[in-house]
C-alpha atoms as a PDB file:
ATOM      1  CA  UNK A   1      82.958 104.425  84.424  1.00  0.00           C
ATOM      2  CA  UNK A   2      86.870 105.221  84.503  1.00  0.00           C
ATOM      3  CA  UNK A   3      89.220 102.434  85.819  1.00  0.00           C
ATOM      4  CA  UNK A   4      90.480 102.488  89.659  1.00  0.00           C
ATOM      5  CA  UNK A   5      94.191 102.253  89.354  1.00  0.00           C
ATOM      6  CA  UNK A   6      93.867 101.109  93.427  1.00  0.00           C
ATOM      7  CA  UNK A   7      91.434  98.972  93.262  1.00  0.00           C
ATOM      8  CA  UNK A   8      92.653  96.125  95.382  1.00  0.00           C
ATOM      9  CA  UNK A   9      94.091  98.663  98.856  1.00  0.00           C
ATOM     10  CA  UNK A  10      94.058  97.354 102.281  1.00  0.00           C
ATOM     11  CA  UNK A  11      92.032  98.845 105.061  1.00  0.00           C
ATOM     12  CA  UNK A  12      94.697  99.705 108.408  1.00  0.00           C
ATOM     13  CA  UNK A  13      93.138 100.083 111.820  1.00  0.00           C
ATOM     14  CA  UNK A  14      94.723 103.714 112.518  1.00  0.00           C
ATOM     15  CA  UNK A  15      93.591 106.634 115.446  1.00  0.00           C
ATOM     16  CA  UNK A  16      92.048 109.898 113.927  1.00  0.00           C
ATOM     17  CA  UNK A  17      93.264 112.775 115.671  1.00  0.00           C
ATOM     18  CA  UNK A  18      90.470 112.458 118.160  1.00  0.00           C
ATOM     19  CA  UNK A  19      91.967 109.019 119.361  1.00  0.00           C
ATOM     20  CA  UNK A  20      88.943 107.585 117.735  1.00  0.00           C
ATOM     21  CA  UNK A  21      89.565 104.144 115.854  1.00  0.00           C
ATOM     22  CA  UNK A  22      89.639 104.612 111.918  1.00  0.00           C
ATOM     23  CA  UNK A  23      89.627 102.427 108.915  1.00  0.00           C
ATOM     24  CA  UNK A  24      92.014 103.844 106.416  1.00  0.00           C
ATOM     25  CA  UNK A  25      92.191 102.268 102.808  1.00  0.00           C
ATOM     26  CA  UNK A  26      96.319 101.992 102.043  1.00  0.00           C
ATOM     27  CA  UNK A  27      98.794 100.085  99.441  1.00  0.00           C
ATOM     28  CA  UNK A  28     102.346 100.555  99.178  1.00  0.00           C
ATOM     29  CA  UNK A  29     104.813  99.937  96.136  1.00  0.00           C
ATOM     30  CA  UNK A  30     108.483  99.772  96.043  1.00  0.00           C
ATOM     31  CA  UNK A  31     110.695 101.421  93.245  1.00  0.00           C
ATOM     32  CA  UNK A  32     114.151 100.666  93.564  1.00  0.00           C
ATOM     33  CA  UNK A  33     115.023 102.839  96.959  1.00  0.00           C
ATOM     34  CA  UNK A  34     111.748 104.569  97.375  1.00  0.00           C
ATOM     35  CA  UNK A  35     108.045 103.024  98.723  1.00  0.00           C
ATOM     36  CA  UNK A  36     105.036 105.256  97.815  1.00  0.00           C
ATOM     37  CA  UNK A  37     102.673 105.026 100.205  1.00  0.00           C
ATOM     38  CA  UNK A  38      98.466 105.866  99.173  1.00  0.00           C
ATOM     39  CA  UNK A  39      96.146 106.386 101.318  1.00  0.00           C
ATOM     40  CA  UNK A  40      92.284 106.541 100.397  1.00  0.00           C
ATOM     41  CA  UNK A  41      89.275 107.042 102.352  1.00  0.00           C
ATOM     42  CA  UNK A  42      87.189 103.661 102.875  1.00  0.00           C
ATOM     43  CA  UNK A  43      83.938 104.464 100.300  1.00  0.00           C
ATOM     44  CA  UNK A  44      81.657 103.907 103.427  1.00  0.00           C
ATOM     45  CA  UNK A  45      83.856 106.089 105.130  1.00  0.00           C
ATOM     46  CA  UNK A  46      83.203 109.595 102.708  1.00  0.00           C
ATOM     47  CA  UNK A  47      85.918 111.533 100.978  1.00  0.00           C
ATOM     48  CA  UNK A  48      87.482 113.188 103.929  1.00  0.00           C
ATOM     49  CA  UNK A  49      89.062 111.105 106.575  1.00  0.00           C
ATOM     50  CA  UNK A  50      92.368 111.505 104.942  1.00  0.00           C
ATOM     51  CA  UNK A  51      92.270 115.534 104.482  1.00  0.00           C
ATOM     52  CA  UNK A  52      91.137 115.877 107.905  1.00  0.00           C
ATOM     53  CA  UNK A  53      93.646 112.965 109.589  1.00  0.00           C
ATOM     54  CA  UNK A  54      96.393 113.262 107.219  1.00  0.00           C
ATOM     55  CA  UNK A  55      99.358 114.434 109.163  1.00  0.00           C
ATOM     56  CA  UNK A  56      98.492 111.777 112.548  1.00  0.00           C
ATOM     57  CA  UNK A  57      97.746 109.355 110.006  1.00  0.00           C
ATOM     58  CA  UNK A  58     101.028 109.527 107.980  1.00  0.00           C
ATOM     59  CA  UNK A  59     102.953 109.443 111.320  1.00  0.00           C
ATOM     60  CA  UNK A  60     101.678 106.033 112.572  1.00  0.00           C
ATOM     61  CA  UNK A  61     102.132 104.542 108.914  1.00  0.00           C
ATOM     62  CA  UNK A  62     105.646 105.498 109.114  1.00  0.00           C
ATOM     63  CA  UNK A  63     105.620 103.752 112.640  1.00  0.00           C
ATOM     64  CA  UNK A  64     104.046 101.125 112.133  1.00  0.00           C
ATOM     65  CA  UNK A  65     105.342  99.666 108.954  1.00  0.00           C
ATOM     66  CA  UNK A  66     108.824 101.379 109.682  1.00  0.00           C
ATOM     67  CA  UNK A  67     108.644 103.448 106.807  1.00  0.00           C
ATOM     68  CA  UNK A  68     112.145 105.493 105.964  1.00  0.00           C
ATOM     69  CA  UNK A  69     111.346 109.377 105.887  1.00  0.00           C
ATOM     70  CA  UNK A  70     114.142 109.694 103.824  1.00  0.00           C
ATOM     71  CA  UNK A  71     112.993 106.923 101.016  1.00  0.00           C
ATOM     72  CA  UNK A  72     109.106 107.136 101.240  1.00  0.00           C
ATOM     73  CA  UNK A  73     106.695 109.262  99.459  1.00  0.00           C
ATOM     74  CA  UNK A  74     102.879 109.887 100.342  1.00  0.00           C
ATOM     75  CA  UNK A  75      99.711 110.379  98.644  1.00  0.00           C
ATOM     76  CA  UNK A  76      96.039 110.212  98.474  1.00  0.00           C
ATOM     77  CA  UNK A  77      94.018 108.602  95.964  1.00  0.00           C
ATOM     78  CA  UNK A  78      90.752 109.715  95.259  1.00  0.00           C
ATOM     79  CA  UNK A  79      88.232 107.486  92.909  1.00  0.00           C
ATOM     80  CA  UNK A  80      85.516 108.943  91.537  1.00  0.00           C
ATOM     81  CA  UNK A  81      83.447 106.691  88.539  1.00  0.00           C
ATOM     82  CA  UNK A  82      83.259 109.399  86.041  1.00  0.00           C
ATOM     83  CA  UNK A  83      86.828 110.529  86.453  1.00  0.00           C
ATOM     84  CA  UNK A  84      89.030 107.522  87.460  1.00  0.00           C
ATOM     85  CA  UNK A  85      91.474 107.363  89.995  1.00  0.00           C
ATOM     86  CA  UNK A  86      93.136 111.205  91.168  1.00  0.00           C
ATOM     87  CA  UNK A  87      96.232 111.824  92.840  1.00  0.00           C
ATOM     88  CA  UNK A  88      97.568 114.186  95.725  1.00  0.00           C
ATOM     89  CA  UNK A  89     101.304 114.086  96.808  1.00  0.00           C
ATOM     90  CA  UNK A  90     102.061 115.047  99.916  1.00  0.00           C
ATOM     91  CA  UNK A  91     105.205 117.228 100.792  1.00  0.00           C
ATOM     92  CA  UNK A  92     106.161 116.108 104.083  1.00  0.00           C
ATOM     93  CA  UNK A  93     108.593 118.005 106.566  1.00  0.00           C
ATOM     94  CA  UNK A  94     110.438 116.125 109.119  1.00  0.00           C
ATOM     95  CA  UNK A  95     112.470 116.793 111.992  1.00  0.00           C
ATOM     96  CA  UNK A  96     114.355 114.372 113.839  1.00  0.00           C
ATOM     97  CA  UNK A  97     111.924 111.747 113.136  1.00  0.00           C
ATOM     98  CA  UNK A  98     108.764 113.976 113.961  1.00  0.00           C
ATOM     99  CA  UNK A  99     106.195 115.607 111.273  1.00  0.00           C
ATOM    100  CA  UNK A 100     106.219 119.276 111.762  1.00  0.00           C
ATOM    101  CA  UNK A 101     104.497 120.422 108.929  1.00  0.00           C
ATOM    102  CA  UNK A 102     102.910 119.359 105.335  1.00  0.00           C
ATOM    103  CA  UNK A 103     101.476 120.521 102.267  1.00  0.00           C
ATOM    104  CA  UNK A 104      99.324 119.005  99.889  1.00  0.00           C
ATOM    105  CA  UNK A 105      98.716 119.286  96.273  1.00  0.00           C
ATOM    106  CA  UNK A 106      96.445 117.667  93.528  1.00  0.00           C
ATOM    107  CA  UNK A 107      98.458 115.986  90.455  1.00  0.00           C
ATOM    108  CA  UNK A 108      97.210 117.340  87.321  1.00  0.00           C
ATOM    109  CA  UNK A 109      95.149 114.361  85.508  1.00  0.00           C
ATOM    110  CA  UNK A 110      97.504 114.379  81.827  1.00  0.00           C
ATOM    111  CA  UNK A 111     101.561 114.312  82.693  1.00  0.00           C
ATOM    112  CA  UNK A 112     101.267 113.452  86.471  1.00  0.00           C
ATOM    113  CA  UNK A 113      98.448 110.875  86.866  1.00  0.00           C
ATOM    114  CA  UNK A 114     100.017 109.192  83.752  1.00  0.00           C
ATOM    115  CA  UNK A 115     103.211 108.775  85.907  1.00  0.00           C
ATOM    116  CA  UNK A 116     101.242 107.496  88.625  1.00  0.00           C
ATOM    117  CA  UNK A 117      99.700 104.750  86.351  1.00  0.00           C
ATOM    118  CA  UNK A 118     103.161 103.665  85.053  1.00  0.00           C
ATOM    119  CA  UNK A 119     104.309 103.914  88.723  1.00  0.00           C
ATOM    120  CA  UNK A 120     101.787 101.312  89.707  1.00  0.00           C
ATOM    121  CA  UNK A 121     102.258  99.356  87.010  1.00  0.00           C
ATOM    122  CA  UNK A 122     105.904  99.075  86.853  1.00  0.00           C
ATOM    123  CA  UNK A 123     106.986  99.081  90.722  1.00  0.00           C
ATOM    124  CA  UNK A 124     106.364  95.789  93.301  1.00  0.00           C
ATOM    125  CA  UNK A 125     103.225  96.027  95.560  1.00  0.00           C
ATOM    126  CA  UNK A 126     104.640  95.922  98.857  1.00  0.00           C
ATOM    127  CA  UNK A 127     102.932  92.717 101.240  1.00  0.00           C
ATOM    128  CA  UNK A 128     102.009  94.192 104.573  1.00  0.00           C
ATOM    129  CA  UNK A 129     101.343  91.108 107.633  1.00  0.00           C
ATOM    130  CA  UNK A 130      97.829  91.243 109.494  1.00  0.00           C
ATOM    131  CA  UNK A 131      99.475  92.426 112.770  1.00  0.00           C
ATOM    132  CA  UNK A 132     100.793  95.332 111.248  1.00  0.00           C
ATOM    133  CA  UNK A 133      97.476  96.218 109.752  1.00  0.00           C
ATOM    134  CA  UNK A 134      95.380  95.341 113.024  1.00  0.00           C
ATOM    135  CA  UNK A 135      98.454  96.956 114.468  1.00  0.00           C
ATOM    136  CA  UNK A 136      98.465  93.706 116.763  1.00  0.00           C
ATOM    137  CA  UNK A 137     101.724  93.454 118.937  1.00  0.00           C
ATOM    138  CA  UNK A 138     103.646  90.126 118.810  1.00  0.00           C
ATOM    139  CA  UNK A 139     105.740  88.859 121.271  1.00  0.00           C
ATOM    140  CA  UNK A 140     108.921  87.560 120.432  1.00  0.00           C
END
């Protein structure tokens, strides 16, 4: 068995793109001006919640957590035993604050996935509050 990098994420309460509730696994780090944002399918859940629900999940994430499009980067992480953890980045295009379109692409395991474990191991893990994960509105 092959170490999970991601071990430790935190399940969000997000909508699918049916408007059904979903359980999303995410964790965020910080690198001087940039957050990199993963998202993972709960284990329960199956290995395609994300592919399916990226682009309406991605959007309430930046929402919710008032991510900057300018200074965030997304990705899925995928953990399978025999393999370890796997990476996808997402290319995200914006316009004026709205996801019009995406693509998706696998990291290669050698020169990319080794960034993404020094990533993780050098950046700050970024602290999210329950509300925002419940997405629970709090009156001020």
């Amino acid at each position: 068995m092959r170490m999970n990098l991601l071990s430790e994420m935190h399940s969000v309460q997000l909508r699918d793109r049916d408007g059904r509730s979903a359980n999303v696994d995410v964790k965020a780090f910080q690198e001087q001006d940039i957050t990199h944002v993963f998202l993972s399918d709960p284990p329960a859940v199956g290995a395609s919640s994300v592919a399916r629900n990226c682009a309406i999940y991605i959007t309430q994430l930046v929402e919710r957590f008032d991510f900057s499009i300018e200074h965030t980067q997304f990705y899925r992480h995928i953990y399978i035993p025999d393999n370890g953890s796997l990476f996808g980045h997402f290319n995200l295009t914006w316009e004026n604050e709205k996801l019009i379109d995406y693509t998706f692409s696998m990291l290669n395991v050698v020169d990319e996935g080794k960034k993404m474990h020094e990533l993780i191991g050098r950046s700050e893990s970024v602290v999210f509050s329950y509300s925002q994960m419940k997405n629970i509105s709090v009156a001020g």
